[in-house]
N, C-alpha and C. Protein backbone atom coordinates (compact mmCIF):
# COMPACT_ATOMS: atom_id res chain seq x y z
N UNK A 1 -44.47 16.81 4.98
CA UNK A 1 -43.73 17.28 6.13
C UNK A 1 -44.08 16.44 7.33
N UNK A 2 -42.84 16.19 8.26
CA UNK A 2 -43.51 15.41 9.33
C UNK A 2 -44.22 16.16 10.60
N UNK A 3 -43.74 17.39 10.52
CA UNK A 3 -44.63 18.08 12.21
C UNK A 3 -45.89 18.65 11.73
N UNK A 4 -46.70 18.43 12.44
CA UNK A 4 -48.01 19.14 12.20
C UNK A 4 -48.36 20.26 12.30
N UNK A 5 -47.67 20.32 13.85
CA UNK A 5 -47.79 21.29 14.55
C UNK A 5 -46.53 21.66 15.09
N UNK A 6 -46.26 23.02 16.19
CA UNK A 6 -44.93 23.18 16.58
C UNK A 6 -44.54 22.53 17.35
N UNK A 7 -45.17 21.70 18.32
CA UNK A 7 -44.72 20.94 19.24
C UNK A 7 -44.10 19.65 18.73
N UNK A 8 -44.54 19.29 17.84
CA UNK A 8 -43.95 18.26 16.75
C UNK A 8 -43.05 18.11 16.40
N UNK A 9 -42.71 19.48 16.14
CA UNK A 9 -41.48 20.08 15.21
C UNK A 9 -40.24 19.98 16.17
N UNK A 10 -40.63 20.34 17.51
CA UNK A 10 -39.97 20.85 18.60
C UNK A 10 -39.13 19.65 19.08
N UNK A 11 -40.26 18.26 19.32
CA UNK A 11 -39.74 17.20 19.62
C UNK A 11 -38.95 16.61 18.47
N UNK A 12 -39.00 16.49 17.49
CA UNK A 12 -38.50 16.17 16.09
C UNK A 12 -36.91 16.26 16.62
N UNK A 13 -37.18 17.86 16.22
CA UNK A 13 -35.82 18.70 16.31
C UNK A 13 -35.09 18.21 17.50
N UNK A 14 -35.75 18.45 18.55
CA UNK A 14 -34.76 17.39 19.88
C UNK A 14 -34.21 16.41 20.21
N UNK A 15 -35.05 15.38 19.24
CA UNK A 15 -34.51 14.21 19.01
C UNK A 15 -33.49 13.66 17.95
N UNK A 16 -33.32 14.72 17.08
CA UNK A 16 -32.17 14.89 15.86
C UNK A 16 -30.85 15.40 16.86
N UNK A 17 -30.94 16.91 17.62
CA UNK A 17 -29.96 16.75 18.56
C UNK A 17 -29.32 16.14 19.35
N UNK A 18 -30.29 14.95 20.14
CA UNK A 18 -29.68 13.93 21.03
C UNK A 18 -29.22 12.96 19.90
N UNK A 19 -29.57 12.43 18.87
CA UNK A 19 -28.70 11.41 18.18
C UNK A 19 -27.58 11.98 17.86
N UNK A 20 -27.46 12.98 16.93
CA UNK A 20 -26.08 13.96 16.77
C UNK A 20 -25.45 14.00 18.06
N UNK A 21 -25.67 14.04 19.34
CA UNK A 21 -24.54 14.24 20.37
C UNK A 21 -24.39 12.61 20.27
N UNK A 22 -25.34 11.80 20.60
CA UNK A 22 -24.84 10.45 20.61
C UNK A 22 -23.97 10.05 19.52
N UNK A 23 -24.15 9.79 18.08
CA UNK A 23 -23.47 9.76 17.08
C UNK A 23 -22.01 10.20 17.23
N UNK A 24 -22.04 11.75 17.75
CA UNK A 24 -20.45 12.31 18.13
C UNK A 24 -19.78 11.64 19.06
N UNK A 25 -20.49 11.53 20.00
CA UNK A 25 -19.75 10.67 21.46
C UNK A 25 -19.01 9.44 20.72
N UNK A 26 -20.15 8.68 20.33
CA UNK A 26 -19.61 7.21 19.56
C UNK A 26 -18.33 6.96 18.49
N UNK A 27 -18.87 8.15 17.62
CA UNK A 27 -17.56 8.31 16.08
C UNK A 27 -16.28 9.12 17.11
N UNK A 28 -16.23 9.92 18.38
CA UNK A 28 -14.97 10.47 18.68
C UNK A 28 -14.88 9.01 19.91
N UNK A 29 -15.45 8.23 20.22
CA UNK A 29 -14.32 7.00 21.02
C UNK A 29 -14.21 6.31 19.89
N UNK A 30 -14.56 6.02 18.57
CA UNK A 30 -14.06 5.12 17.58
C UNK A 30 -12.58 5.79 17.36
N UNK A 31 -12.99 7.06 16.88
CA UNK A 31 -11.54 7.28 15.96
C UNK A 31 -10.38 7.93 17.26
N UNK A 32 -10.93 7.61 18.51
CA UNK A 32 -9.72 7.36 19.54
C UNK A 32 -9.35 6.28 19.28
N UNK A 33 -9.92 4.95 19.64
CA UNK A 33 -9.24 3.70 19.77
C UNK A 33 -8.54 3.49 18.17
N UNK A 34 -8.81 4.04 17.11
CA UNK A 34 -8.52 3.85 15.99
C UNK A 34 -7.11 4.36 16.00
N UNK A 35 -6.86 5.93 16.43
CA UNK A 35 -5.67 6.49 16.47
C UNK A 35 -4.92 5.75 17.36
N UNK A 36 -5.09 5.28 19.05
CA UNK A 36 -4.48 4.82 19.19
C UNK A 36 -3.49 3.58 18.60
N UNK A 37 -4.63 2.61 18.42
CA UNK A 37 -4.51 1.29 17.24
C UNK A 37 -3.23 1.96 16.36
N UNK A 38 -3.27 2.95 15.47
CA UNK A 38 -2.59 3.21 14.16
C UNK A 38 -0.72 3.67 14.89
N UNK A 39 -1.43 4.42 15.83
CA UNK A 39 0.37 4.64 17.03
C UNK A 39 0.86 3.74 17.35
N UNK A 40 0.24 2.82 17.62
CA UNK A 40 1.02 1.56 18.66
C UNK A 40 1.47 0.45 17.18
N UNK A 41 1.13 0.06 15.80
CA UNK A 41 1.31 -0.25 14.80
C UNK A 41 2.50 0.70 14.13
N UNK A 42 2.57 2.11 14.26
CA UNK A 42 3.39 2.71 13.74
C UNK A 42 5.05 2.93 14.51
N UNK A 43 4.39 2.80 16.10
CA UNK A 43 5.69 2.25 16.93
C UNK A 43 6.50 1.57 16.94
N UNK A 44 5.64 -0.35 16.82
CA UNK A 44 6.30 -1.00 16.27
C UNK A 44 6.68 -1.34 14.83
N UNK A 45 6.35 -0.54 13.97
CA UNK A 45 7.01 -1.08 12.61
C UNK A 45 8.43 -0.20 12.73
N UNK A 46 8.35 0.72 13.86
CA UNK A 46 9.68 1.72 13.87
C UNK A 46 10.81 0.59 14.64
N UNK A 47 10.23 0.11 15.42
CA UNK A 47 11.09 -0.77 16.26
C UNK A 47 11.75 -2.12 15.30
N UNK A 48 10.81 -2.49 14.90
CA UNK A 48 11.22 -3.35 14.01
C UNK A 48 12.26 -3.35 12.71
N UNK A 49 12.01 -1.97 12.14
CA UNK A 49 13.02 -1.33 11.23
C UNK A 49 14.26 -0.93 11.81
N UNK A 50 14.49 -0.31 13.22
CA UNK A 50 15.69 -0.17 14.06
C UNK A 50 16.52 -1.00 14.16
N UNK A 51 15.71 -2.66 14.37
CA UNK A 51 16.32 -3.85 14.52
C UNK A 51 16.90 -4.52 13.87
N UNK A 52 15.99 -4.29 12.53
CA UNK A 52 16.76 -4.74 10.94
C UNK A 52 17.50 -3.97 10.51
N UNK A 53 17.76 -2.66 10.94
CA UNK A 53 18.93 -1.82 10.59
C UNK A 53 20.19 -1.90 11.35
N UNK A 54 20.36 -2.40 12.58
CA UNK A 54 21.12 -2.75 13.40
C UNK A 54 22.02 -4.27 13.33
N UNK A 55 20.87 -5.00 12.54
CA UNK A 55 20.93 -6.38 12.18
C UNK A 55 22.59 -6.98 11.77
N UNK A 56 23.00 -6.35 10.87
CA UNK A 56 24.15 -6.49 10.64
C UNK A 56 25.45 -6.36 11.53
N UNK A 57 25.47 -5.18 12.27
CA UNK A 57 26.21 -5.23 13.32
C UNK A 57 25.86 -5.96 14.26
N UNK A 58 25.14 -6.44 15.14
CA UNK A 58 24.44 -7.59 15.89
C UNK A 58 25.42 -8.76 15.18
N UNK A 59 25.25 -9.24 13.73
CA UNK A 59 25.73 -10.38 13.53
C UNK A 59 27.33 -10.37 13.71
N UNK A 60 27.65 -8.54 13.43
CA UNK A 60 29.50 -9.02 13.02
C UNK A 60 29.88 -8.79 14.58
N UNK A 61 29.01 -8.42 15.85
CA UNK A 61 29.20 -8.51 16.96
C UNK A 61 29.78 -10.32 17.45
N UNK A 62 28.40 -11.12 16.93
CA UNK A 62 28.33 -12.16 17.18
C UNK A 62 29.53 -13.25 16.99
N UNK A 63 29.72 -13.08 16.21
CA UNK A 63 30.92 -13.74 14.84
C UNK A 63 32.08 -13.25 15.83
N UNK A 64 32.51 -11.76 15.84
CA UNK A 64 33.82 -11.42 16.56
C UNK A 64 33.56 -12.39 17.98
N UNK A 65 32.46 -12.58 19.08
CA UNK A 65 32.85 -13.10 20.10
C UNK A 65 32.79 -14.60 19.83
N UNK A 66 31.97 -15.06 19.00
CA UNK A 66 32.53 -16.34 18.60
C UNK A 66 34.01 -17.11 18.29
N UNK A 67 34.67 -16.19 17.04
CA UNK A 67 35.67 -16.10 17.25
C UNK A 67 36.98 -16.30 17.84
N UNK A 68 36.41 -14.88 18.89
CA UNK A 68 37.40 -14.90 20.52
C UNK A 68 37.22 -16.43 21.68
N UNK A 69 36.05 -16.99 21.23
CA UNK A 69 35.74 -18.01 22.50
C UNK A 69 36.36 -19.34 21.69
N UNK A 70 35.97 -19.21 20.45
CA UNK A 70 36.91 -20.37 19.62
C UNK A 70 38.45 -20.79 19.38
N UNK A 71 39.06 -19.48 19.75
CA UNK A 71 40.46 -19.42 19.83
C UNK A 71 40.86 -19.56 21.36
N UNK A 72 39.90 -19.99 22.24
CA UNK A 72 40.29 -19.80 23.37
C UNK A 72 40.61 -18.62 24.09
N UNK A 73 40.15 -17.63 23.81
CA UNK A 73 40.73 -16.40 24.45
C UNK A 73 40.36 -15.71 24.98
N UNK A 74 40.78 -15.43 26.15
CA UNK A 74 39.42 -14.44 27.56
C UNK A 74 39.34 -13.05 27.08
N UNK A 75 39.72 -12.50 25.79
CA UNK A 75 39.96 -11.14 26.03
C UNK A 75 38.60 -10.65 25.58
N UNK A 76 37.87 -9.51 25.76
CA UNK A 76 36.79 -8.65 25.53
C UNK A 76 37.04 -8.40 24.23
N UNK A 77 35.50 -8.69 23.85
CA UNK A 77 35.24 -8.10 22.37
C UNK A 77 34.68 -6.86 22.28
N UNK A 78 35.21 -5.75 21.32
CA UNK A 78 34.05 -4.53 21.32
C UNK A 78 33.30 -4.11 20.07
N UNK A 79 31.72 -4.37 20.39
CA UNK A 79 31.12 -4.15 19.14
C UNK A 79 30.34 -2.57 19.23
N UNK A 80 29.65 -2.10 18.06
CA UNK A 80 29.29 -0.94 17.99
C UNK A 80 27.93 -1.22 17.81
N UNK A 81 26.89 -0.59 18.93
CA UNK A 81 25.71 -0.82 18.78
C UNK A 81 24.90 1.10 18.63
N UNK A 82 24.44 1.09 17.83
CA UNK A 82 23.95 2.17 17.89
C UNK A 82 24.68 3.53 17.69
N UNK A 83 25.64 3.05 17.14
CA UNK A 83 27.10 4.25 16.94
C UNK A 83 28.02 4.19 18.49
N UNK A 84 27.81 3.39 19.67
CA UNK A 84 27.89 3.49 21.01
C UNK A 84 28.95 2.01 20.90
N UNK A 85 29.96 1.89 20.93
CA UNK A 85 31.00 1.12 21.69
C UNK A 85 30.37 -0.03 22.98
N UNK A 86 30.26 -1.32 22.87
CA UNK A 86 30.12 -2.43 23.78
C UNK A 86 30.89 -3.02 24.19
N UNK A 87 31.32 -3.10 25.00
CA UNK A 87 32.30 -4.40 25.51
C UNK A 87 31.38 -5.25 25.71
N UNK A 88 31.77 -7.00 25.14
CA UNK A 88 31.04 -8.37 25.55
C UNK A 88 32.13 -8.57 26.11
N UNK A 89 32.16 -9.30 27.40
CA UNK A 89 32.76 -10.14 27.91
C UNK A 89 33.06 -11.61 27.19
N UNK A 90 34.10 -12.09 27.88
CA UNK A 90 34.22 -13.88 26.82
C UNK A 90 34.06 -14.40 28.51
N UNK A 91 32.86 -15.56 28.41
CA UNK A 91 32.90 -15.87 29.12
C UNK A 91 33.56 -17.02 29.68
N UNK A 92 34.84 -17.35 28.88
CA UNK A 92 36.39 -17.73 29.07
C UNK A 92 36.79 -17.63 30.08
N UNK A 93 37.03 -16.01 30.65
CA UNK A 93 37.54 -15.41 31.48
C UNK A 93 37.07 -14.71 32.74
């Protein structure tokens, strides 16, 4: 056994408590910066998947005002971004 006596025991024991609060302090700012870390990774893989899901319309956006500027023609193109209606301008006109 390590205390001899109670005073031993006493300091022992006190000093197991202060590492346990230290230990806690330390492991709860780890697995903060950790959670944060894992949100801001899980944000952007959302953003990124939005973009590649959108991707296609983006291109047949592109193509239609290409198109319109190749034929010479000032008139507005309208593409669908997000289920939401765009007018591009041709900058023709």
């Amino acid at each position: 056994m390590l205390a001899t006596d109670l005073s031993t025991a006493r300091d022992v024991a006190l000093g197991i408590v202060v590492g346990a609060v230290v230990l806690a302090v330390v492991f709860a700012v780890a697995i903060r910066w950790l959670v944060g870390k894992l949100v801001t990774v899980v944000v952007l893989v959302a953003i990124a998947g939005v973009v590649w899901w959108q991707r296609e319309s983006l291109l047949d956006c592109a193509d239609g005002v290409r198109q319109t500027i190749s034929a010479g023609a000032t008139d507005d193109t309208t593409c669908t971004f997000f289920g939401r209606d765009v007018t591009v301008g041709s900058p023709l006109g």
